[in-house]
PDB file of N, CA and C in Angstrom:
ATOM      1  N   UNK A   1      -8.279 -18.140 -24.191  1.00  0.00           N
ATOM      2  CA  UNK A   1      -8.266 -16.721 -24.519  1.00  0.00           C
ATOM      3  C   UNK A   1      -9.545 -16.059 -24.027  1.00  0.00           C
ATOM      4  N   UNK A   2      -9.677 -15.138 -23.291  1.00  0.00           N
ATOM      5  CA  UNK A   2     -10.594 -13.746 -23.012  1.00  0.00           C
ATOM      6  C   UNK A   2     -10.883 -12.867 -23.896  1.00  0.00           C
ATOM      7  N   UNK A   3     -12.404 -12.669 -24.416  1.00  0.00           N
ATOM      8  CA  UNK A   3     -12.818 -11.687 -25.222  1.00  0.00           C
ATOM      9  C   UNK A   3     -13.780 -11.076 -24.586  1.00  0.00           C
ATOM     10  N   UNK A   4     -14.268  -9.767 -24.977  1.00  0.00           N
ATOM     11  CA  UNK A   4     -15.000  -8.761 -24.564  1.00  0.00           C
ATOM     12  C   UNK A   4     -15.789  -8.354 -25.646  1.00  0.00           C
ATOM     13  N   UNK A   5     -17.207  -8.658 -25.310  1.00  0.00           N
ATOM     14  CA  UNK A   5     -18.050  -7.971 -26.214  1.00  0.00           C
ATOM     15  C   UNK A   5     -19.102  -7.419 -25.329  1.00  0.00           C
ATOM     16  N   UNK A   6     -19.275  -5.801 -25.238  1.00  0.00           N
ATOM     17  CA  UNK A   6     -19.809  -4.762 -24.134  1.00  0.00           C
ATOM     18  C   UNK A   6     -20.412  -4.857 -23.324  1.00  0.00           C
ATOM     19  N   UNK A   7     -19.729  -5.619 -22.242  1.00  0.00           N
ATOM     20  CA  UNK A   7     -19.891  -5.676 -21.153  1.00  0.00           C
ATOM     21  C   UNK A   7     -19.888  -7.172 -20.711  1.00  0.00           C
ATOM     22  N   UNK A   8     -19.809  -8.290 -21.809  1.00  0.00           N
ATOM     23  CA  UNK A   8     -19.828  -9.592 -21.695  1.00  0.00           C
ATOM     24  C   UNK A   8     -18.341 -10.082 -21.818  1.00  0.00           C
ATOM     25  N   UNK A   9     -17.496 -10.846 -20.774  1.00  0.00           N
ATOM     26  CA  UNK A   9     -16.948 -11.327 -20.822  1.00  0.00           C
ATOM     27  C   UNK A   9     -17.200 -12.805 -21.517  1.00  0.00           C
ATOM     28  N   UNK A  10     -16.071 -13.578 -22.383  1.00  0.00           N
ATOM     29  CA  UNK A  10     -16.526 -15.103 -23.102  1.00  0.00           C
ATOM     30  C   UNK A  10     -14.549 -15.426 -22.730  1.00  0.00           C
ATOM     31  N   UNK A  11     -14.758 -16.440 -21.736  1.00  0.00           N
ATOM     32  CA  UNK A  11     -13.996 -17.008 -21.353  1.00  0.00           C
ATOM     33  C   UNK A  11     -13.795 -18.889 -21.297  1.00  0.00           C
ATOM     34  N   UNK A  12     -13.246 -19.215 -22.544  1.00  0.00           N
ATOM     35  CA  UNK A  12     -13.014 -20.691 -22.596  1.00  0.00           C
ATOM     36  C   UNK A  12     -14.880 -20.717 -22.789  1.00  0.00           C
ATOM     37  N   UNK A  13     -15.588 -20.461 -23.570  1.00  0.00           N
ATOM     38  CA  UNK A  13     -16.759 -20.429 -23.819  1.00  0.00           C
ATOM     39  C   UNK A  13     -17.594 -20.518 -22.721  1.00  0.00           C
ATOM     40  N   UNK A  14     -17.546 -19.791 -21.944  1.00  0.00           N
ATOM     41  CA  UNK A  14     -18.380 -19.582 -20.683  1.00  0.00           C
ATOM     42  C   UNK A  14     -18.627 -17.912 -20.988  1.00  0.00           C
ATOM     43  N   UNK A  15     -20.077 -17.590 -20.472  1.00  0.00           N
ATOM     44  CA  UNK A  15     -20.424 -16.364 -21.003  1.00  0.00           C
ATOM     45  C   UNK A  15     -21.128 -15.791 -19.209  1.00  0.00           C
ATOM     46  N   UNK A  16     -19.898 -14.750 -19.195  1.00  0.00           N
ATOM     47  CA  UNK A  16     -21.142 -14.166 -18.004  1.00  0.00           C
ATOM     48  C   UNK A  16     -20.913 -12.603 -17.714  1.00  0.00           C
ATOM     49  N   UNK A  17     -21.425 -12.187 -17.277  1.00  0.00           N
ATOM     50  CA  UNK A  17     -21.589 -10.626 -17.212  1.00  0.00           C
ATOM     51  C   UNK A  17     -20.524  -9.785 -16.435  1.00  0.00           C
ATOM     52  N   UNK A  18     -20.132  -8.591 -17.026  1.00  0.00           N
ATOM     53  CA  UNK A  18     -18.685  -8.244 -16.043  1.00  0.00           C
ATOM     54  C   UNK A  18     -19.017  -6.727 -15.525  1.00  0.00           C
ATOM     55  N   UNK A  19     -19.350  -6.621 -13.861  1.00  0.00           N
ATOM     56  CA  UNK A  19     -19.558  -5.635 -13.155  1.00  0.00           C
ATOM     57  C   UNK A  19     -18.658  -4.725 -13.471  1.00  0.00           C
ATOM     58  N   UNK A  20     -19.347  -3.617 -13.355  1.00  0.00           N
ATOM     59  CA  UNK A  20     -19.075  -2.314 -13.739  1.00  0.00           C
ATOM     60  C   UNK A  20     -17.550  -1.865 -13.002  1.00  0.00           C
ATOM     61  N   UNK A  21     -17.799  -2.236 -11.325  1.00  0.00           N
ATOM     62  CA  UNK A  21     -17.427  -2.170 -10.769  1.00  0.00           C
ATOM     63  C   UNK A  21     -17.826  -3.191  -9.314  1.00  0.00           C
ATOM     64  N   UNK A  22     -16.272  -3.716  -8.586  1.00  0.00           N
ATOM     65  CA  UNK A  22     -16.447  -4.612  -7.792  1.00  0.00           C
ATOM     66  C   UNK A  22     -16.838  -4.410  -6.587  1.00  0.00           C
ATOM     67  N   UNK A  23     -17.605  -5.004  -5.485  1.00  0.00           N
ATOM     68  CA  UNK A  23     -18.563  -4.763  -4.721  1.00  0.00           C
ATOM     69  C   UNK A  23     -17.467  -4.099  -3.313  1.00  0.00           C
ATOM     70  N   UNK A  24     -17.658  -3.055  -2.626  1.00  0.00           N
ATOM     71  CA  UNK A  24     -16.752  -2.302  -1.771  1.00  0.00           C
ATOM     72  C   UNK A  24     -16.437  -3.003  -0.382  1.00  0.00           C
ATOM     73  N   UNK A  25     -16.856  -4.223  -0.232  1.00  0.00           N
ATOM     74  CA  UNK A  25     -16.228  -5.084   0.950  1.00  0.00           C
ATOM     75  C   UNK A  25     -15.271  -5.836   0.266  1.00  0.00           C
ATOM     76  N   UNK A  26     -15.170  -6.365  -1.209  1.00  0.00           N
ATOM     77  CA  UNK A  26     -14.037  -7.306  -1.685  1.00  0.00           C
ATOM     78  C   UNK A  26     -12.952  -6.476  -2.273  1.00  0.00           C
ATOM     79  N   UNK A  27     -13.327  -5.324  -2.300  1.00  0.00           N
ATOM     80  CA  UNK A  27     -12.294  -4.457  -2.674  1.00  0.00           C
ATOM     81  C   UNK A  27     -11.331  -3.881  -1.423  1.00  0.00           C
ATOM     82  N   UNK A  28     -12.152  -3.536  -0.539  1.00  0.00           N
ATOM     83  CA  UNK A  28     -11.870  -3.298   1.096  1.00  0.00           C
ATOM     84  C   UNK A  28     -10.775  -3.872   1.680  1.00  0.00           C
ATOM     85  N   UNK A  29     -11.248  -6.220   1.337  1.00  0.00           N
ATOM     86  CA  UNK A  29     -10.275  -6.617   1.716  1.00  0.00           C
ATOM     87  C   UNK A  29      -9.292  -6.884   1.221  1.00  0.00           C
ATOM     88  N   UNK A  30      -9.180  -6.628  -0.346  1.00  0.00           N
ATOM     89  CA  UNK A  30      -8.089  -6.394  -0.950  1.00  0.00           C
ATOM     90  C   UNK A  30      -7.007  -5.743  -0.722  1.00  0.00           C
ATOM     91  N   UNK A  31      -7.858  -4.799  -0.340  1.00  0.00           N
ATOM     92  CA  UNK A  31      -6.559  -3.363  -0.229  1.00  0.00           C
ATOM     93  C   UNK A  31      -5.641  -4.335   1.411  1.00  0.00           C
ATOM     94  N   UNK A  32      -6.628  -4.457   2.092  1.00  0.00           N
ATOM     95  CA  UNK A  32      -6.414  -5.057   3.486  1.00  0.00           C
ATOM     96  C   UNK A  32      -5.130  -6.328   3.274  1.00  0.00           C
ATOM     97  N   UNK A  33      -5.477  -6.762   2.761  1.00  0.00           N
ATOM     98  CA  UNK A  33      -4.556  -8.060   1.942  1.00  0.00           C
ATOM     99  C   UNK A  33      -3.230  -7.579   1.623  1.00  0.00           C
ATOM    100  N   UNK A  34      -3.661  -6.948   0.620  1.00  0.00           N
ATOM    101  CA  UNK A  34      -2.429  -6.078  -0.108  1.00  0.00           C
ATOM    102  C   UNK A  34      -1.291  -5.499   1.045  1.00  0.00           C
ATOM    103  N   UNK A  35      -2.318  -4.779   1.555  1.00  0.00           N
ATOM    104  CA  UNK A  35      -1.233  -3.867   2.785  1.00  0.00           C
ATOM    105  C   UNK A  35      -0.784  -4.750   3.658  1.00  0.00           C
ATOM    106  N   UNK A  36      -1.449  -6.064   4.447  1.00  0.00           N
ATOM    107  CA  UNK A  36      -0.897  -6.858   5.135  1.00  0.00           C
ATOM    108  C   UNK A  36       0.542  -7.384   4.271  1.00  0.00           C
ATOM    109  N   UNK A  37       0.351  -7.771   3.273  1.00  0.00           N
ATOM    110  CA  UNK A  37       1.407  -8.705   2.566  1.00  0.00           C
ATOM    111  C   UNK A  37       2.585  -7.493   2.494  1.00  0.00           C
ATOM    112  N   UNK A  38       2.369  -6.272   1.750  1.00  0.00           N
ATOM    113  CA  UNK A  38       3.746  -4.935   1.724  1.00  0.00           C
ATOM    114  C   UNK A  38       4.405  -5.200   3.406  1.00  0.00           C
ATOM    115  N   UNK A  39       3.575  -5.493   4.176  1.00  0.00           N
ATOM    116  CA  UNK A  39       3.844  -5.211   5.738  1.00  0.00           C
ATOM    117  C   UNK A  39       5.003  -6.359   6.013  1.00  0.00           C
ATOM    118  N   UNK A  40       4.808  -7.275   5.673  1.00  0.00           N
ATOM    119  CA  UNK A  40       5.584  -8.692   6.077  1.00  0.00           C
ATOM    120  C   UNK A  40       6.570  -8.322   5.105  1.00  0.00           C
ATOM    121  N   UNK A  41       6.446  -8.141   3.810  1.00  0.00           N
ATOM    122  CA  UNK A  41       7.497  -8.459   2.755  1.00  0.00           C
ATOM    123  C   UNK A  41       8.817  -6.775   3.221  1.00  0.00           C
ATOM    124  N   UNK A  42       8.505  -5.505   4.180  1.00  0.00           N
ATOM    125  CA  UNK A  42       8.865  -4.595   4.316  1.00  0.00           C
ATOM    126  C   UNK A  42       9.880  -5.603   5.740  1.00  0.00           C
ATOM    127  N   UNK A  43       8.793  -6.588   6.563  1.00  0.00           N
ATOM    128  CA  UNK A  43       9.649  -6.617   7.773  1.00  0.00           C
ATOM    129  C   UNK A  43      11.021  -7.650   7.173  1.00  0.00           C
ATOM    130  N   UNK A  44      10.981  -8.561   6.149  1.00  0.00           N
ATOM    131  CA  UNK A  44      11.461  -9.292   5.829  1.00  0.00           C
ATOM    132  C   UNK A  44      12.827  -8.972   5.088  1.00  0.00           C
ATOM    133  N   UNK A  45      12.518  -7.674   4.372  1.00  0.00           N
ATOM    134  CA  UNK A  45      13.828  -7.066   3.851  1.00  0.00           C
ATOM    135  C   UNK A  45      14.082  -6.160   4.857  1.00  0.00           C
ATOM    136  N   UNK A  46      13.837  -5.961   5.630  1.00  0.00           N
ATOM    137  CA  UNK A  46      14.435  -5.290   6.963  1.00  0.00           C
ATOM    138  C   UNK A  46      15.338  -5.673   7.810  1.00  0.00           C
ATOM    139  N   UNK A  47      15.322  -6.936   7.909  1.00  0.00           N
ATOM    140  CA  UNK A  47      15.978  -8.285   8.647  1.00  0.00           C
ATOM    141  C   UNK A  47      16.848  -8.101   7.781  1.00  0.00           C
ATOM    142  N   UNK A  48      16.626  -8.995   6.632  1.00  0.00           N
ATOM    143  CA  UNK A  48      17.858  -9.153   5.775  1.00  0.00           C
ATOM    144  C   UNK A  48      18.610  -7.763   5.386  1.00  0.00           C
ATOM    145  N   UNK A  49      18.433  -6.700   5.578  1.00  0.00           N
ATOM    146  CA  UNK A  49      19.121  -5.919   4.882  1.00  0.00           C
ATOM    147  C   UNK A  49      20.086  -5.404   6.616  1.00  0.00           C
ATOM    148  N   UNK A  50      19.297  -5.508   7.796  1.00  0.00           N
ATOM    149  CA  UNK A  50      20.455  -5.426   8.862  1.00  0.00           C
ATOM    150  C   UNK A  50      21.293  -6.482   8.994  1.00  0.00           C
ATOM    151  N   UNK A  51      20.846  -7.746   8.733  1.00  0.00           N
ATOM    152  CA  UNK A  51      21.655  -9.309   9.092  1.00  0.00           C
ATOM    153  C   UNK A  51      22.850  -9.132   8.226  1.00  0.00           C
ATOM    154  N   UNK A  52      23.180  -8.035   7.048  1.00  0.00           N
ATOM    155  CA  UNK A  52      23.881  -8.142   6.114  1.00  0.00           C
ATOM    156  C   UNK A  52      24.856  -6.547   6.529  1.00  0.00           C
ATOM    157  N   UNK A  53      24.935  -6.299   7.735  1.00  0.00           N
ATOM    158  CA  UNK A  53      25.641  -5.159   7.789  1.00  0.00           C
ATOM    159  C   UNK A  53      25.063  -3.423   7.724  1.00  0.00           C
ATOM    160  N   UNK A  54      24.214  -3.654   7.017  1.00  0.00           N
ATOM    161  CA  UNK A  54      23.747  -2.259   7.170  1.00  0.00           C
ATOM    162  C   UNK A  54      23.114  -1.514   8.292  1.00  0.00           C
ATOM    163  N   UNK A  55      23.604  -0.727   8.496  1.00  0.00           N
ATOM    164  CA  UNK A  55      23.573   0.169  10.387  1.00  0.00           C
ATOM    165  C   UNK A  55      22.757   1.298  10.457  1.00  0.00           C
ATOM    166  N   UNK A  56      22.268   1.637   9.316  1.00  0.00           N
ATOM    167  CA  UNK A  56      21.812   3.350   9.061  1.00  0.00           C
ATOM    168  C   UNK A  56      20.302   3.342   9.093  1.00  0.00           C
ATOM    169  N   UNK A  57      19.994   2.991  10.740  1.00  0.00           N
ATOM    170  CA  UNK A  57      18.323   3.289  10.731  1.00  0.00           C
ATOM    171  C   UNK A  57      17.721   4.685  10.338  1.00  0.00           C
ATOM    172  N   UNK A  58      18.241   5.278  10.580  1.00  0.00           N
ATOM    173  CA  UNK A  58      17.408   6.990   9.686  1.00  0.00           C
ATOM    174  C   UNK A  58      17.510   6.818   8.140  1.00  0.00           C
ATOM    175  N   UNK A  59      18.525   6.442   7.258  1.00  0.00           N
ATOM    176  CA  UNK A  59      18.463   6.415   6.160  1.00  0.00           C
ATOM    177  C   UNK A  59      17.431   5.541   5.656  1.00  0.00           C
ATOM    178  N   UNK A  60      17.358   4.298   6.290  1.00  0.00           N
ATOM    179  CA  UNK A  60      16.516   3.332   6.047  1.00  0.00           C
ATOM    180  C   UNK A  60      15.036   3.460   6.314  1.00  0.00           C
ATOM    181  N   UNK A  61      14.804   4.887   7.625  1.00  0.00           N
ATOM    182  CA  UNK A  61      13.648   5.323   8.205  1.00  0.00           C
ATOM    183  C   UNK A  61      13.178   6.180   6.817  1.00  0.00           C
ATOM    184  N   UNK A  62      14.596   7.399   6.334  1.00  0.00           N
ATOM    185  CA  UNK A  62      14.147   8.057   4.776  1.00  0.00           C
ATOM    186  C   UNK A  62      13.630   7.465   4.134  1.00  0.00           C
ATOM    187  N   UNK A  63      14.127   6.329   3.569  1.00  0.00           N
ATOM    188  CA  UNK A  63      13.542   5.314   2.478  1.00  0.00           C
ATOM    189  C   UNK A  63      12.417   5.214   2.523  1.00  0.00           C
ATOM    190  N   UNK A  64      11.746   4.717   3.883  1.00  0.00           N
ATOM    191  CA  UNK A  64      10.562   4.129   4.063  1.00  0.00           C
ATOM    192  C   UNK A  64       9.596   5.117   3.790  1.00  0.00           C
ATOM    193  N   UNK A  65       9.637   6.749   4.005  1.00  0.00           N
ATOM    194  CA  UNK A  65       8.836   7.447   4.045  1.00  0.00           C
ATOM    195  C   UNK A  65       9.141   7.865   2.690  1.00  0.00           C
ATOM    196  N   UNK A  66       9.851   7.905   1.843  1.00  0.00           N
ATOM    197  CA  UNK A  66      10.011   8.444   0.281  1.00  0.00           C
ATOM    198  C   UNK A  66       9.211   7.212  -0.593  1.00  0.00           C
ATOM    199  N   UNK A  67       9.219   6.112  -0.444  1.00  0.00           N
ATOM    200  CA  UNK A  67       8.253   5.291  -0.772  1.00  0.00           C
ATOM    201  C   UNK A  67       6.701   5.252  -0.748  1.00  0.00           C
ATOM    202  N   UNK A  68       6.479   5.461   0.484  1.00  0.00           N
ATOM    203  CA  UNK A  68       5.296   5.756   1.001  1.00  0.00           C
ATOM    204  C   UNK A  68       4.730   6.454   0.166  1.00  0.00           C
ATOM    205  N   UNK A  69       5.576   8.100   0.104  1.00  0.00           N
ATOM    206  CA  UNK A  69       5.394   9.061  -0.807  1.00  0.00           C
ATOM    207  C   UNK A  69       4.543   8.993  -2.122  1.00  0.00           C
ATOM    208  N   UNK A  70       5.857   7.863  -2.947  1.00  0.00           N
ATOM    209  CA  UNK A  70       6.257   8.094  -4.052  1.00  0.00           C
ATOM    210  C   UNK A  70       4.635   7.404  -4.234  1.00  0.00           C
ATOM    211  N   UNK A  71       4.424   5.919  -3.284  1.00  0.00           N
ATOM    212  CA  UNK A  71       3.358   4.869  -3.637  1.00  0.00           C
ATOM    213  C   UNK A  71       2.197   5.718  -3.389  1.00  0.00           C
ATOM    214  N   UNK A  72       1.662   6.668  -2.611  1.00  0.00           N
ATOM    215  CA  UNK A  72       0.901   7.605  -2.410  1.00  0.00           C
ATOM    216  C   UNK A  72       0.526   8.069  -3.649  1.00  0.00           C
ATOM    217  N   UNK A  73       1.782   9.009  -4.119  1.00  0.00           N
ATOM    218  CA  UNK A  73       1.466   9.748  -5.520  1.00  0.00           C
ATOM    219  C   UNK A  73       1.150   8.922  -6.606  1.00  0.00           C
ATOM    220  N   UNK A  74       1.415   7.545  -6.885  1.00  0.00           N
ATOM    221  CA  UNK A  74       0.641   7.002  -7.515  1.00  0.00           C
ATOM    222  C   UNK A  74      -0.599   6.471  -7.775  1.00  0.00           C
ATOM    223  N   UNK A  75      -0.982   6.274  -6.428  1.00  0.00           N
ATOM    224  CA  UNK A  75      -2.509   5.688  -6.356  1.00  0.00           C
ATOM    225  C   UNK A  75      -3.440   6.961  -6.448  1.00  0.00           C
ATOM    226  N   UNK A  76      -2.932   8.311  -6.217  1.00  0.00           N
ATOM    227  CA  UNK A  76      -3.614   9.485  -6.059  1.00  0.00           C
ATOM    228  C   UNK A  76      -3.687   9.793  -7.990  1.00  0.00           C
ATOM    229  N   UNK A  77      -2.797   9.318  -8.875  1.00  0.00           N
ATOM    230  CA  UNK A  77      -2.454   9.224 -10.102  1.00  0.00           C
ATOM    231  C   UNK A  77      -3.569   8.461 -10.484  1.00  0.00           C
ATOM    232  N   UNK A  78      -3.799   7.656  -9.825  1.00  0.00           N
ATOM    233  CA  UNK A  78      -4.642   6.345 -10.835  1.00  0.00           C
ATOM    234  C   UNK A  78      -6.161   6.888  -9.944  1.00  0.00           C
ATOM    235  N   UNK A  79      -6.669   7.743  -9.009  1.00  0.00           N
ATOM    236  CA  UNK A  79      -7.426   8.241  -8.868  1.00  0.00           C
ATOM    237  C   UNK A  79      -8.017   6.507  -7.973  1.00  0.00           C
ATOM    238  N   UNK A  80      -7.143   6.555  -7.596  1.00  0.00           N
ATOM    239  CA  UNK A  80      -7.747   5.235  -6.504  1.00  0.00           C
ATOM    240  C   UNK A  80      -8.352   5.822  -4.977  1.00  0.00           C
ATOM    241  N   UNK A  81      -8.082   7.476  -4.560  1.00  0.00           N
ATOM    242  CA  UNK A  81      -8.637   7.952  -3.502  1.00  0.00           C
ATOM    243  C   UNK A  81      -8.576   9.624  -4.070  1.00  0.00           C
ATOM    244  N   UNK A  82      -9.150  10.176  -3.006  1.00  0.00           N
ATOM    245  CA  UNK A  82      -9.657  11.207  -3.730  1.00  0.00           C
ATOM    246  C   UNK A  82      -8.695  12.309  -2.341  1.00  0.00           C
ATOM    247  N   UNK A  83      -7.879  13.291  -2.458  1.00  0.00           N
ATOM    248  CA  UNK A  83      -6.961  14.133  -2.048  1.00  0.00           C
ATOM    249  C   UNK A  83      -8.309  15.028  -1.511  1.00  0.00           C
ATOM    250  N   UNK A  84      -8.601  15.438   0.213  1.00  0.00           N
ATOM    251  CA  UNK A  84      -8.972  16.706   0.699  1.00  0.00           C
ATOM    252  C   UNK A  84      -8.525  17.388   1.387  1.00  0.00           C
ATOM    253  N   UNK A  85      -8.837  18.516   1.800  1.00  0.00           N
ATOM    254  CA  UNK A  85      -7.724  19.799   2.395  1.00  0.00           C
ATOM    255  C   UNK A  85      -8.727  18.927   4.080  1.00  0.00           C
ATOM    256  N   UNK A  86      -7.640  18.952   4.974  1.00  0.00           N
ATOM    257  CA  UNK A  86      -7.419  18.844   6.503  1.00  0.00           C
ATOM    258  C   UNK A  86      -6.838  19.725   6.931  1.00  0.00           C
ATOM    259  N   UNK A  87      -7.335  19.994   8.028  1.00  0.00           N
ATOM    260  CA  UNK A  87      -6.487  20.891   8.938  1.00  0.00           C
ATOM    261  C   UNK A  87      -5.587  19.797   9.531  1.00  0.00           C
ATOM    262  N   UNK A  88      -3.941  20.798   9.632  1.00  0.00           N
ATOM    263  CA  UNK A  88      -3.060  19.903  10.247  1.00  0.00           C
ATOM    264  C   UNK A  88      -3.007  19.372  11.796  1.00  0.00           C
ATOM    265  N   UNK A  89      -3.991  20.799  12.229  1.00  0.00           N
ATOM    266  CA  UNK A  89      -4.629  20.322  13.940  1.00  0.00           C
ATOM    267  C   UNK A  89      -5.048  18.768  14.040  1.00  0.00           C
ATOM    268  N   UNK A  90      -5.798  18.272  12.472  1.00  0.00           N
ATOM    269  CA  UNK A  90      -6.225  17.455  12.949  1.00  0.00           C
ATOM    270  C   UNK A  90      -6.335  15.670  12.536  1.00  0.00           C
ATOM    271  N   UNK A  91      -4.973  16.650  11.981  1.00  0.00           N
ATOM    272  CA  UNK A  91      -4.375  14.838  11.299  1.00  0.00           C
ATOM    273  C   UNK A  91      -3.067  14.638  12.093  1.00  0.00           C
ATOM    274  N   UNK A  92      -2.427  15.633  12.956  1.00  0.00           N
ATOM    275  CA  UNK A  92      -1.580  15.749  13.589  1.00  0.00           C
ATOM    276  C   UNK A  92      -1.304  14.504  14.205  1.00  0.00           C
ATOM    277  N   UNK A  93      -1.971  13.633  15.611  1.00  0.00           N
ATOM    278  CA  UNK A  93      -1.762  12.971  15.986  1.00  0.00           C
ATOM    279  C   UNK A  93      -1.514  11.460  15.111  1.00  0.00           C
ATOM    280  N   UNK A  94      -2.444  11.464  14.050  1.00  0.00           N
ATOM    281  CA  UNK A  94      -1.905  10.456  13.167  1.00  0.00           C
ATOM    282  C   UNK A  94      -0.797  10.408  12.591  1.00  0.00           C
ATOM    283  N   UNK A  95      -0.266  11.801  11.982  1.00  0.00           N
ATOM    284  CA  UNK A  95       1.261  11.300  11.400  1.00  0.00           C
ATOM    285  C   UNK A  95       1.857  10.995  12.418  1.00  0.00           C
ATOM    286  N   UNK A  96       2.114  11.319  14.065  1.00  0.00           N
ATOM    287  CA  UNK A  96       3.124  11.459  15.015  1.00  0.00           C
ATOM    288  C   UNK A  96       2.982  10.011  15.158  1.00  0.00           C
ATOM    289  N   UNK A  97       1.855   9.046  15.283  1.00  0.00           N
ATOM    290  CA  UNK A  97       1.561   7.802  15.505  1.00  0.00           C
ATOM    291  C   UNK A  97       2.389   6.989  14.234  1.00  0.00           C
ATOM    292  N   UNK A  98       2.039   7.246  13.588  1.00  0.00           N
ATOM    293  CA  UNK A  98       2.734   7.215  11.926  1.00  0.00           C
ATOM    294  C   UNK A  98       4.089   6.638  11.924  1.00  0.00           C
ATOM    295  N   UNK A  99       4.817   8.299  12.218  1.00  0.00           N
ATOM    296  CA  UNK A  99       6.495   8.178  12.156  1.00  0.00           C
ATOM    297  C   UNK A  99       6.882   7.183  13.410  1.00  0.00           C
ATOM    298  N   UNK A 100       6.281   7.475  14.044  1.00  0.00           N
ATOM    299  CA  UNK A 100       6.613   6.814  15.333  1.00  0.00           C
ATOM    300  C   UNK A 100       6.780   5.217  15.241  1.00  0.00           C
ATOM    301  N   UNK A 101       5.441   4.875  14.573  1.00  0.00           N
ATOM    302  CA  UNK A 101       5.518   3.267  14.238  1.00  0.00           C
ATOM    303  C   UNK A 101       6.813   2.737  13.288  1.00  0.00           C
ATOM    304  N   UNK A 102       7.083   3.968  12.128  1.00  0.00           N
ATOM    305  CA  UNK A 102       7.945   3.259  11.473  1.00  0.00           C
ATOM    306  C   UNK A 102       9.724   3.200  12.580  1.00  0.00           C
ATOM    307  N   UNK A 103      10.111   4.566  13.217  1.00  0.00           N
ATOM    308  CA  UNK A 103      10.963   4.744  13.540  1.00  0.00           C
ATOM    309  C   UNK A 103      11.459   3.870  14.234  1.00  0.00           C
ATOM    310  N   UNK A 104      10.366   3.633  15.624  1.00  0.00           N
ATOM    311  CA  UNK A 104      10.512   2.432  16.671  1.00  0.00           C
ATOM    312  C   UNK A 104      10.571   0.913  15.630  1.00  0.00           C
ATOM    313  N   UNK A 105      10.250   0.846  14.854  1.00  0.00           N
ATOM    314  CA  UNK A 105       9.992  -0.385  14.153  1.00  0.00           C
ATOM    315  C   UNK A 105      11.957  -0.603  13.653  1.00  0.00           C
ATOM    316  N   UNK A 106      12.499   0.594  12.142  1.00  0.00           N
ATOM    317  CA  UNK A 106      13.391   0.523  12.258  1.00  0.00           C
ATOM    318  C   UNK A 106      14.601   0.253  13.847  1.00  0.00           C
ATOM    319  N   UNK A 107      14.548   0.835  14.613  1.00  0.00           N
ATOM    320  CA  UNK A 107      15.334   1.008  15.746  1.00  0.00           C
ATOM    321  C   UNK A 107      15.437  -0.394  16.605  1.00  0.00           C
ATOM    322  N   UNK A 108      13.901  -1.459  16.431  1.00  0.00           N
ATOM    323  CA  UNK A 108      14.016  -2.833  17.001  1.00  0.00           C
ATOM    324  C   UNK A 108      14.720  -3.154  16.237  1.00  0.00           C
ATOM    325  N   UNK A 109      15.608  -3.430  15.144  1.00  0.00           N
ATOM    326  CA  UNK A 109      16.274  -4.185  14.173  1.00  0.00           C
ATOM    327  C   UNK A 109      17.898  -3.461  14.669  1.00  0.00           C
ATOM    328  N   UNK A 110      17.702  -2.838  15.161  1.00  0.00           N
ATOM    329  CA  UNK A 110      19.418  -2.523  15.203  1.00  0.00           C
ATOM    330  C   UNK A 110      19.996  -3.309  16.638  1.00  0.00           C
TER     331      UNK A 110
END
């Protein structure tokens, strides 16, 4: 069992100190981790969900970007990044790179 007394973690009677917050390269590659693994586990039900009949790369292209969305609005919820005003001049080429990756991505599977 794990107890907390302010700021001391006591774990299986081992006593050691619990950072405030975790250091921004292990968090970095977390996220890095994280997103690699969504990436494989996205190509993997991709396969299986064409190997099984389904034909509707735009619907499946919708999906992907209503997710995105939805996973967006949550991490923006939990205040995991912080929302600033851009000009669309100049994020432009990134979404086009963006859709593009997912679209061509769906469209190799058909």
């Amino acid at each position: 069992s794990t107890q907390s007394h302010g700021g001391v973690s006591c774990f299986n009677g081992s006593i050691k100190r619990m950072d405030s917050q975790a250091s921004p390269m292990i968090t970095t590659a977390s996220y890095m981790l994280l997103n690699f693994l969504a990436s494989v586990a996205i190509i993997w039900i991709n396969k299986y969900v064409f190997l099984y009949g389904f034909k509707f790369g735009t619907t499946l292209t919708f999906l992907h970007f209503v997710c995105t969305f939805a996973g967006l609005w949550i991490c923006k919820s939990y205040k995991m990044f912080e929302v600033k005003p851009l000009r669309i001049r100049d994020v432009l080429p990134l979404c086009i790179a963006f859709c593009g990756f997912v679209v061509f991505n769906n469209l190799s599977l058909l």
